[in-house]
C-alpha atoms as a PDB file:
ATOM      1  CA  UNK A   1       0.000   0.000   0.000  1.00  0.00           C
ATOM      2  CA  UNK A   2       1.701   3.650  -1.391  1.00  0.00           C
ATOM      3  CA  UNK A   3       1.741   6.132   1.679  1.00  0.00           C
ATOM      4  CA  UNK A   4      -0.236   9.492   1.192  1.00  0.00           C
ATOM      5  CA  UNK A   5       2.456  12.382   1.175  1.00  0.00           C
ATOM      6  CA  UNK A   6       1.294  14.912   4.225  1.00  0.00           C
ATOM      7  CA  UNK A   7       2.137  19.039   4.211  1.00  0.00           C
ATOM      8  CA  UNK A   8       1.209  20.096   7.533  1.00  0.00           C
ATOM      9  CA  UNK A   9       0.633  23.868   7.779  1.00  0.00           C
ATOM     10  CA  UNK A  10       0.564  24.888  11.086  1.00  0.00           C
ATOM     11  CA  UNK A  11       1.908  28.502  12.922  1.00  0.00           C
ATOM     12  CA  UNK A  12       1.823  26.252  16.626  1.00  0.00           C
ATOM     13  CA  UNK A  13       4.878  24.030  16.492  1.00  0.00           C
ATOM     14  CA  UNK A  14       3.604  22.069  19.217  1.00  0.00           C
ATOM     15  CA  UNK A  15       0.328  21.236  17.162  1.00  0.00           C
ATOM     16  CA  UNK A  16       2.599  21.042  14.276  1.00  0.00           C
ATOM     17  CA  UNK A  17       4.691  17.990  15.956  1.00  0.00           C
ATOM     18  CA  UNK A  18       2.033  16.522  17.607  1.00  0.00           C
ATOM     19  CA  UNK A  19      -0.077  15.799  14.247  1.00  0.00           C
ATOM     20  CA  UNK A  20       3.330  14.891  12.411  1.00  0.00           C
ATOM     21  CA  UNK A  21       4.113  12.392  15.043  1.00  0.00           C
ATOM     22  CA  UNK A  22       0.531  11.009  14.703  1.00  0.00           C
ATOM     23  CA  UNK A  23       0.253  10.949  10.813  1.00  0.00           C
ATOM     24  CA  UNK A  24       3.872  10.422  10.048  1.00  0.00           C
ATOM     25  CA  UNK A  25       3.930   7.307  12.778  1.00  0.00           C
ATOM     26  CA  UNK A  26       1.410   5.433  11.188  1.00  0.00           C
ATOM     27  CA  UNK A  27       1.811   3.286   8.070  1.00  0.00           C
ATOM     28  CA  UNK A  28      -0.191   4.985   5.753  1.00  0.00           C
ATOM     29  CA  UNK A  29       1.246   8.774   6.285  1.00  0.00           C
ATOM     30  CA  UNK A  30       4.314  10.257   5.438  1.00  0.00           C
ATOM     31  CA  UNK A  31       5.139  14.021   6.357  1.00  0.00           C
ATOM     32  CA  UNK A  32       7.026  15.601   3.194  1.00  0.00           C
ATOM     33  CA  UNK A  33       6.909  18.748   4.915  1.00  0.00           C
ATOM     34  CA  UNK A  34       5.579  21.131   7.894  1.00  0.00           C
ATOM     35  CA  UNK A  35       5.642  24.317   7.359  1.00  0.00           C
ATOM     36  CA  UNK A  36       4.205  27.560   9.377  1.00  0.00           C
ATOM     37  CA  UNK A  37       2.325  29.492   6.671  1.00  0.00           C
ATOM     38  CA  UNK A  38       0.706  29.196   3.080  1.00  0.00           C
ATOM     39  CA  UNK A  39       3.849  31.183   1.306  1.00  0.00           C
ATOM     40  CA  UNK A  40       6.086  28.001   2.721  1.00  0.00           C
ATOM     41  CA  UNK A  41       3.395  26.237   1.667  1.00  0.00           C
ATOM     42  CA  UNK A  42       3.162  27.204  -1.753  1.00  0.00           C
ATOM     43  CA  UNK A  43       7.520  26.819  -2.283  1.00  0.00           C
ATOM     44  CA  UNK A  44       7.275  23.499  -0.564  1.00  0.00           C
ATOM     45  CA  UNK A  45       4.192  22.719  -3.023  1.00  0.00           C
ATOM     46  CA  UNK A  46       6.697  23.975  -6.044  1.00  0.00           C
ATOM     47  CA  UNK A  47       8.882  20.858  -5.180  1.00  0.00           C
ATOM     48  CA  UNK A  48       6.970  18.251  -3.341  1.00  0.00           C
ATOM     49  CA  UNK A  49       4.102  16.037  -4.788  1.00  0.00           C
ATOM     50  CA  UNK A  50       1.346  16.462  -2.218  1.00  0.00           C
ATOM     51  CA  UNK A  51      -1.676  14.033  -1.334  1.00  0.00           C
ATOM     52  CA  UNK A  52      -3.168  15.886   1.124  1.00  0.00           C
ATOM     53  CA  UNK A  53      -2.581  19.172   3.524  1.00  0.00           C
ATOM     54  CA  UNK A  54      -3.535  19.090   7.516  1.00  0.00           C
ATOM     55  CA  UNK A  55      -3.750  22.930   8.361  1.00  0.00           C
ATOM     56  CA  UNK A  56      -4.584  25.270  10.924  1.00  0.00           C
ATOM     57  CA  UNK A  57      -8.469  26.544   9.963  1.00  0.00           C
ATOM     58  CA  UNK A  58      -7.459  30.065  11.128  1.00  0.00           C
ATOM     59  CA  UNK A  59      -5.486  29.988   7.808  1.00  0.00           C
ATOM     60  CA  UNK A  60      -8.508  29.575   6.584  1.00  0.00           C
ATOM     61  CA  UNK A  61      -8.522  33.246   4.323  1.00  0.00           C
ATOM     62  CA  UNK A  62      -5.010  32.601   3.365  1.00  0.00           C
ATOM     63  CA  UNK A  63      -5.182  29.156   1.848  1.00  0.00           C
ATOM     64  CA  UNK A  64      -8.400  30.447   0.186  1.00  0.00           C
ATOM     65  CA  UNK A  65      -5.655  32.461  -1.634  1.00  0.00           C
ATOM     66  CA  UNK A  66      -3.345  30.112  -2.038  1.00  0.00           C
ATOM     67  CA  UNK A  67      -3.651  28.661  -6.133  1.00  0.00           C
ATOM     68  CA  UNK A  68      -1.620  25.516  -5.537  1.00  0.00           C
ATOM     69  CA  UNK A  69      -3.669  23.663  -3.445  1.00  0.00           C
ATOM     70  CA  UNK A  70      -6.706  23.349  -5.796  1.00  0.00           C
ATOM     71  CA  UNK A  71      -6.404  19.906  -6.726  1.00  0.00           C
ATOM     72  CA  UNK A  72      -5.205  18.855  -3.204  1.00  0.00           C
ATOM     73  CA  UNK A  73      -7.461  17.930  -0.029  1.00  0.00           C
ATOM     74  CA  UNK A  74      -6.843  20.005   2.632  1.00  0.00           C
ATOM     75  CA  UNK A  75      -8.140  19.234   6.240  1.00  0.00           C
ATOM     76  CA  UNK A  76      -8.244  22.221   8.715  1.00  0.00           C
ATOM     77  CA  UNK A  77      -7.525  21.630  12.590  1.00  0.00           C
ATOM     78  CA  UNK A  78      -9.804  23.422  14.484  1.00  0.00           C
ATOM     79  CA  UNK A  79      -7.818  25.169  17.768  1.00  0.00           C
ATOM     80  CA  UNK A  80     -10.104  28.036  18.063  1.00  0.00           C
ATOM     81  CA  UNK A  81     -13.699  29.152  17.552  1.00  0.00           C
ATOM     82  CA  UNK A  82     -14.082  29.249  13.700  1.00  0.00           C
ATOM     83  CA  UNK A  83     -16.745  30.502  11.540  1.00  0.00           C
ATOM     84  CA  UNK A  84     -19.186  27.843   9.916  1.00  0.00           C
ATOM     85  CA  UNK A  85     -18.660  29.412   6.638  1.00  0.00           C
ATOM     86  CA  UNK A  86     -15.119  28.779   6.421  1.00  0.00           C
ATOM     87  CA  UNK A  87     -15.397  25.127   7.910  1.00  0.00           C
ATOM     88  CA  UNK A  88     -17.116  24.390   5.394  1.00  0.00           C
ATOM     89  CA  UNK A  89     -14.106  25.087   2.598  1.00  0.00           C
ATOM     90  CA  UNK A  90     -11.927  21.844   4.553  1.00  0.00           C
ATOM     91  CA  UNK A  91     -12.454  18.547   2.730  1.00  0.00           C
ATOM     92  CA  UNK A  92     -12.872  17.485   6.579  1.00  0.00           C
ATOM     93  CA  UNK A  93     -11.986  19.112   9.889  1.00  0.00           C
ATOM     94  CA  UNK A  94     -10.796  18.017  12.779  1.00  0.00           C
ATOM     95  CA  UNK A  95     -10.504  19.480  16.274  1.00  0.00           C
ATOM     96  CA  UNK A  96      -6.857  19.761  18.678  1.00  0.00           C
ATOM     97  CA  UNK A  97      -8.983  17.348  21.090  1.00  0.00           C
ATOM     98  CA  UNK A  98      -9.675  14.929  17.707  1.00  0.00           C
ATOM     99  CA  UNK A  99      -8.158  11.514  19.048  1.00  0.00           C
ATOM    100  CA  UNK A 100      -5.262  10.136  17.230  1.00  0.00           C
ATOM    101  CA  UNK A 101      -6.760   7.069  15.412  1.00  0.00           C
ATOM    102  CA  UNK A 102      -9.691   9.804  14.476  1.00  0.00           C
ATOM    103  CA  UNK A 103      -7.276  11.494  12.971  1.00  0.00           C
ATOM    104  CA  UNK A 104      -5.948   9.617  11.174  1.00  0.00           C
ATOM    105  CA  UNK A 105      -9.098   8.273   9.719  1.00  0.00           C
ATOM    106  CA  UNK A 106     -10.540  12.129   8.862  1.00  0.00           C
ATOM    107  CA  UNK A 107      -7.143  12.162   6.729  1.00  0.00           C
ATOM    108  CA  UNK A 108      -7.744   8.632   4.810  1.00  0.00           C
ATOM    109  CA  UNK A 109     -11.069   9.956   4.095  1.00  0.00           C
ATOM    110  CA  UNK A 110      -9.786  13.186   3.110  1.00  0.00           C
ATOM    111  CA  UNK A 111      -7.548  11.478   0.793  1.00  0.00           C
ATOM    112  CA  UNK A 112      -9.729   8.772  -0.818  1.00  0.00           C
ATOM    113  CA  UNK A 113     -12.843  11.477  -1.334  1.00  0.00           C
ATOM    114  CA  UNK A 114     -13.450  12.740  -4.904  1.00  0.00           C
ATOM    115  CA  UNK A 115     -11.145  15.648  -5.533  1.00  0.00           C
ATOM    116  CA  UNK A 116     -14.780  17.831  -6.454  1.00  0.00           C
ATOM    117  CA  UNK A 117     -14.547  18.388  -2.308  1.00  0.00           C
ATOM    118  CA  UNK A 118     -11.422  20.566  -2.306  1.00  0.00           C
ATOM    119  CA  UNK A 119     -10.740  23.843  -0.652  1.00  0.00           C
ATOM    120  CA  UNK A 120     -10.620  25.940  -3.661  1.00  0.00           C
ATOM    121  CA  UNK A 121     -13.945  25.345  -4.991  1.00  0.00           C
ATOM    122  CA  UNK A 122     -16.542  27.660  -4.759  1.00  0.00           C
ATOM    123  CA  UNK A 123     -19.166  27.875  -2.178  1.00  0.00           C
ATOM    124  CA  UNK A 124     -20.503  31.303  -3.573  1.00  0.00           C
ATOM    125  CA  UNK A 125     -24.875  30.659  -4.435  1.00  0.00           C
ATOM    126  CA  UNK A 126     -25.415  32.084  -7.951  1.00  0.00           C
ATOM    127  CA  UNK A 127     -28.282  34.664  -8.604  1.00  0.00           C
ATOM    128  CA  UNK A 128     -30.996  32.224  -9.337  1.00  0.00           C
ATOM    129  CA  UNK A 129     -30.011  29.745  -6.193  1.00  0.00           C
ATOM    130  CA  UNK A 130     -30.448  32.811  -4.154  1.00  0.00           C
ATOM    131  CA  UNK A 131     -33.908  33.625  -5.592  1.00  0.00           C
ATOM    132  CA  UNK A 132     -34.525  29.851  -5.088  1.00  0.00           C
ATOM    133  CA  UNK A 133     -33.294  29.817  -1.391  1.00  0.00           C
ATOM    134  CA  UNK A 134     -35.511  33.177  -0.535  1.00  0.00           C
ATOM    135  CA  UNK A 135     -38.374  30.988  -1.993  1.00  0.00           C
ATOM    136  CA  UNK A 136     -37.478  28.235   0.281  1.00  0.00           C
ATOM    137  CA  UNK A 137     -37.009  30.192   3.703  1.00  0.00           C
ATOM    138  CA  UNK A 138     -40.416  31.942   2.836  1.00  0.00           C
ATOM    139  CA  UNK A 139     -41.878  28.213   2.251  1.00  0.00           C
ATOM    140  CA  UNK A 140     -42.785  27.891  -0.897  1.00  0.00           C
ATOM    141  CA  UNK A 141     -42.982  24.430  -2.631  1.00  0.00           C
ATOM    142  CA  UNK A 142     -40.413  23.079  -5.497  1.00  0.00           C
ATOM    143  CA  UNK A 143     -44.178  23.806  -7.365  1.00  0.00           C
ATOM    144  CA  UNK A 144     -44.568  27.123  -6.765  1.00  0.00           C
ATOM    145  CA  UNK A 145     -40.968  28.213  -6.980  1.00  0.00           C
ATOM    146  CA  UNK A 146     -40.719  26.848 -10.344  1.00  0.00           C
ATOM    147  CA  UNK A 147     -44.226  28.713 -11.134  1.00  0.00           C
ATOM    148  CA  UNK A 148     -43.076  31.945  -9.450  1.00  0.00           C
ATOM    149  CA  UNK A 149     -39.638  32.124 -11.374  1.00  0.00           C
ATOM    150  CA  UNK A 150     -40.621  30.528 -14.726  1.00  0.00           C
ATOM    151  CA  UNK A 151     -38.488  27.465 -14.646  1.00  0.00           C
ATOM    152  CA  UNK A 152     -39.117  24.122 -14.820  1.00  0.00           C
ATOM    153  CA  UNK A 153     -39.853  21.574 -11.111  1.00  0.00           C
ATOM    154  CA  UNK A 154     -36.961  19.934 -12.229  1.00  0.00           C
ATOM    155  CA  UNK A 155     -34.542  23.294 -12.251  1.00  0.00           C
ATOM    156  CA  UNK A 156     -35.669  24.022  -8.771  1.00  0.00           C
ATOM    157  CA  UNK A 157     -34.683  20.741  -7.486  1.00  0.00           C
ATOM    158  CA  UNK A 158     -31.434  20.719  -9.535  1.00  0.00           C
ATOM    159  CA  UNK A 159     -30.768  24.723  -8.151  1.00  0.00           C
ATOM    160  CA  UNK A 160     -31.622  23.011  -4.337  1.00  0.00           C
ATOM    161  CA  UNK A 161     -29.264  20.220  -4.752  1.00  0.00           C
ATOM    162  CA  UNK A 162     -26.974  22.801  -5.317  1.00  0.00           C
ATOM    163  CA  UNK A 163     -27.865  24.753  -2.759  1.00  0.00           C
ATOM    164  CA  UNK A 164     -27.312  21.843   0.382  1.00  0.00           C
ATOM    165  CA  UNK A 165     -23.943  21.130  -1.777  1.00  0.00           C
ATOM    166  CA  UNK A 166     -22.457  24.503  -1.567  1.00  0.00           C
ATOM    167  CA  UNK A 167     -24.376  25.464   2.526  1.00  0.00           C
ATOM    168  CA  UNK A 168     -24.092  22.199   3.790  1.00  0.00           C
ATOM    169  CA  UNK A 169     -27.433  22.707   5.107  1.00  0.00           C
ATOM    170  CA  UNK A 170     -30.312  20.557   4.637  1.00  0.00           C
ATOM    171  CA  UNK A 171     -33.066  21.418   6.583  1.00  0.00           C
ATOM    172  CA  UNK A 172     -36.439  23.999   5.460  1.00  0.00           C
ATOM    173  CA  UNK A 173     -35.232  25.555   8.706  1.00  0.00           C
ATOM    174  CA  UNK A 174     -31.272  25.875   8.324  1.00  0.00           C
ATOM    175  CA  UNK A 175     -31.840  27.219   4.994  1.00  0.00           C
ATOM    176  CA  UNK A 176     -34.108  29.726   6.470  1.00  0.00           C
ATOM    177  CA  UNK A 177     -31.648  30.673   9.264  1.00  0.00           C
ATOM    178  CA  UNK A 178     -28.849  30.723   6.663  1.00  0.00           C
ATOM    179  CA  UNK A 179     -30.975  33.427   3.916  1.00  0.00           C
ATOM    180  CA  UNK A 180     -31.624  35.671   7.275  1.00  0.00           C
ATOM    181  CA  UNK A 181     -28.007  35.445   8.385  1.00  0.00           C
ATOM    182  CA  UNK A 182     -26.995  36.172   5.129  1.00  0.00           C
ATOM    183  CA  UNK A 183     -29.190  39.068   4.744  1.00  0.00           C
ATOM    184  CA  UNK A 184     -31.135  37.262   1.719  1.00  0.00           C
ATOM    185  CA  UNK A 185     -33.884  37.656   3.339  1.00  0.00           C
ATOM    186  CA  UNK A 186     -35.674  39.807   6.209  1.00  0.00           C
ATOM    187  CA  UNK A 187     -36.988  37.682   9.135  1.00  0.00           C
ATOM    188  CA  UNK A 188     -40.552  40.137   8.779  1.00  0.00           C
ATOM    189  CA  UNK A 189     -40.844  38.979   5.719  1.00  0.00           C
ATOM    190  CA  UNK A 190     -41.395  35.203   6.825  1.00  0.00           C
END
């Protein structure tokens, strides 16, 4: 069995060791590099073939930046409170209190998951899922959404499919928090 190749990107060189001794001690890892931010990141990337990056999720805005990783997994290590938002941009997350063997098994999935889960790809909700999601919080049916915005039943259950992919949020009612969080909506108007 080939080992996945692990960058580690991680400011807290505690952390740092710690998930290098996990990963890199079991048989499936191997650490090709740990480095403390994305511009060591991207020379090490330059170099190194990479299967997957562990990284802080505070690094969150700068990895968003960072154009070598889109191809790659990345899974963020949570050591603070982090917005849901950018949680959602990790293949996977994990937590400092995540056990070892955990770990290790958030990275295996991160590795072996289609590549269409990476941290590049955009989680931005184009102008008519938007309209759709509005239509949603206020509780309309797939019916009368497709009715109200002239498209087909089918469209409006192709633009929500889209819409749980990109939100990560299934529910009438999470989608309903997330358009009045987002200002999509105004909670009077529901």
């Amino acid at each position: 069995m080939r080992r996945y190749k692990v960058a580690i990107v991680e400011p807290a060189t505690l952390v740092a060791e710690g998930i290098a001794t996990i990963v890199g001690g079991s048989h499936e890892g191997e650490i090709v590099g740990l480095v403390r931010n994305t511009t060591e990141l991207e020379q090490l990337l330059r170099n190194t073939e990479v299967d997957v990056i562990i990284a802080a999720a505070a690094l969150h805005r700068d990895l968003k930046a960072c154009a070598a990783i889109e191809e790659i997994p990345v899974v963020g290590v949570l050591s603070s409170l982090i917005d849901d938002e950018a949680t959602r941009k990790f293949a996977s997350t994990a937590s400092i209190y995540t056990s070892a063997e955990e770990l290790l098994r958030i990275v295996r999935r991160a590795v072996d998951a289609p590549t269409e889960h990476n941290y590049a790809e955009s989680h931005e909700l184009s102008e008519r899922e938007r309209d759709v999601l509005i239509l949603v919080a206020k509780g309309y049916t797939n019916k009368e959404i497709a009715s109200e915005l002239n498209i087909s039943p089918h469209t409006v259950i192709s633009h929500r499919k889209n819409i749980v992919h990109k939100t990560g949020i299934r529910s009438v009612a999470g989608l309903t928090v997330y358009a009045v969080l987002n200002n999509l909506i105004d909670s009077e108007q529901l």
